[in-house]
Protein backbone atom coordinates (compact mmCIF):
# COMPACT_ATOMS: atom_id res chain seq x y z
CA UNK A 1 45.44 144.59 59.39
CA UNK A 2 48.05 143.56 61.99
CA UNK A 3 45.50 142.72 64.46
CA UNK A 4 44.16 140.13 61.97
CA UNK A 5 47.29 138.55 61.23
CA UNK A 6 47.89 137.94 64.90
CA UNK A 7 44.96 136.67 65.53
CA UNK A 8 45.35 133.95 62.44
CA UNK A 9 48.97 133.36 64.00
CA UNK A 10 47.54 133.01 67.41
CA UNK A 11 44.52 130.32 66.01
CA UNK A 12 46.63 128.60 63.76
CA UNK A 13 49.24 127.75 67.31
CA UNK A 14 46.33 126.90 69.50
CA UNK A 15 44.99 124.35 66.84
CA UNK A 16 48.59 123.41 66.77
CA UNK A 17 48.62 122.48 70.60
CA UNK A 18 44.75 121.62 70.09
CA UNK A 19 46.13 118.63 67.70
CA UNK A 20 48.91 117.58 69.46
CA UNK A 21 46.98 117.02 72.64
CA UNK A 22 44.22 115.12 70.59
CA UNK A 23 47.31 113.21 69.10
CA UNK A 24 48.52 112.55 72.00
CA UNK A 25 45.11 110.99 73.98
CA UNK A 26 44.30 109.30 70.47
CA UNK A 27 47.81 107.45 69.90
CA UNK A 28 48.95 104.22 71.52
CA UNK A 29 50.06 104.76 75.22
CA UNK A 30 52.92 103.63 75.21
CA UNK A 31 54.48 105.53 78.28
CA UNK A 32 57.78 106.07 76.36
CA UNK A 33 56.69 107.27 73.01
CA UNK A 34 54.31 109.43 74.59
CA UNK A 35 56.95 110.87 77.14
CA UNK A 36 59.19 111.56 73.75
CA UNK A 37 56.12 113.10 71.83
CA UNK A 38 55.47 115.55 75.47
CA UNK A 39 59.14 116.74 74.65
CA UNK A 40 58.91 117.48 71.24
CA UNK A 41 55.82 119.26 71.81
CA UNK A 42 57.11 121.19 74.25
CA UNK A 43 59.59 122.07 71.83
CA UNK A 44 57.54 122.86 68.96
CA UNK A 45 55.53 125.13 71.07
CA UNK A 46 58.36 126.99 72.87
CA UNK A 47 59.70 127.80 68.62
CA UNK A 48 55.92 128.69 68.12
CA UNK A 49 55.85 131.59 70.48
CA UNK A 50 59.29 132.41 70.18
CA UNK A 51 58.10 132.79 66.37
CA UNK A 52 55.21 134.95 67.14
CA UNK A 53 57.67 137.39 69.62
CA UNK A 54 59.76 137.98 66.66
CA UNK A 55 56.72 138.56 64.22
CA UNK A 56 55.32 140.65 66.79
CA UNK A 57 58.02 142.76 67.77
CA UNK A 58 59.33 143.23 63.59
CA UNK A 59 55.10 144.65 64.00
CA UNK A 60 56.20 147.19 66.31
């Protein structure tokens, strides 16, 4: 049962970053709202795995 909750915690973060990239391509170019969305991506994904570290480790 763990193993299956990871793995829907792992798929549902790739399709996360999966989106945001497609977002990202997609969007206007605008070099500075893209540079701003890059950040906050970053950001989101960096809370993402720190997320799944605590989830993980409360698993142990």
């Amino acid at each position: 049962m763990n193993r299956s909750k990871t793995a829907a915690i792992t798929t549902a973060c790739v399709s996360m970053a999966v989106g945001a990239a497609a977002y990202m391509m997609a969007g206007n170019n605008t070099k500075n709202k893209a540079k701003k969305l890059r950040k906050a991506t970053g950001r989101a994904l960096r809370q993402v795995g720190e997320f799944i570290d605590n989830v993980s480790y409360m698993m142990k």
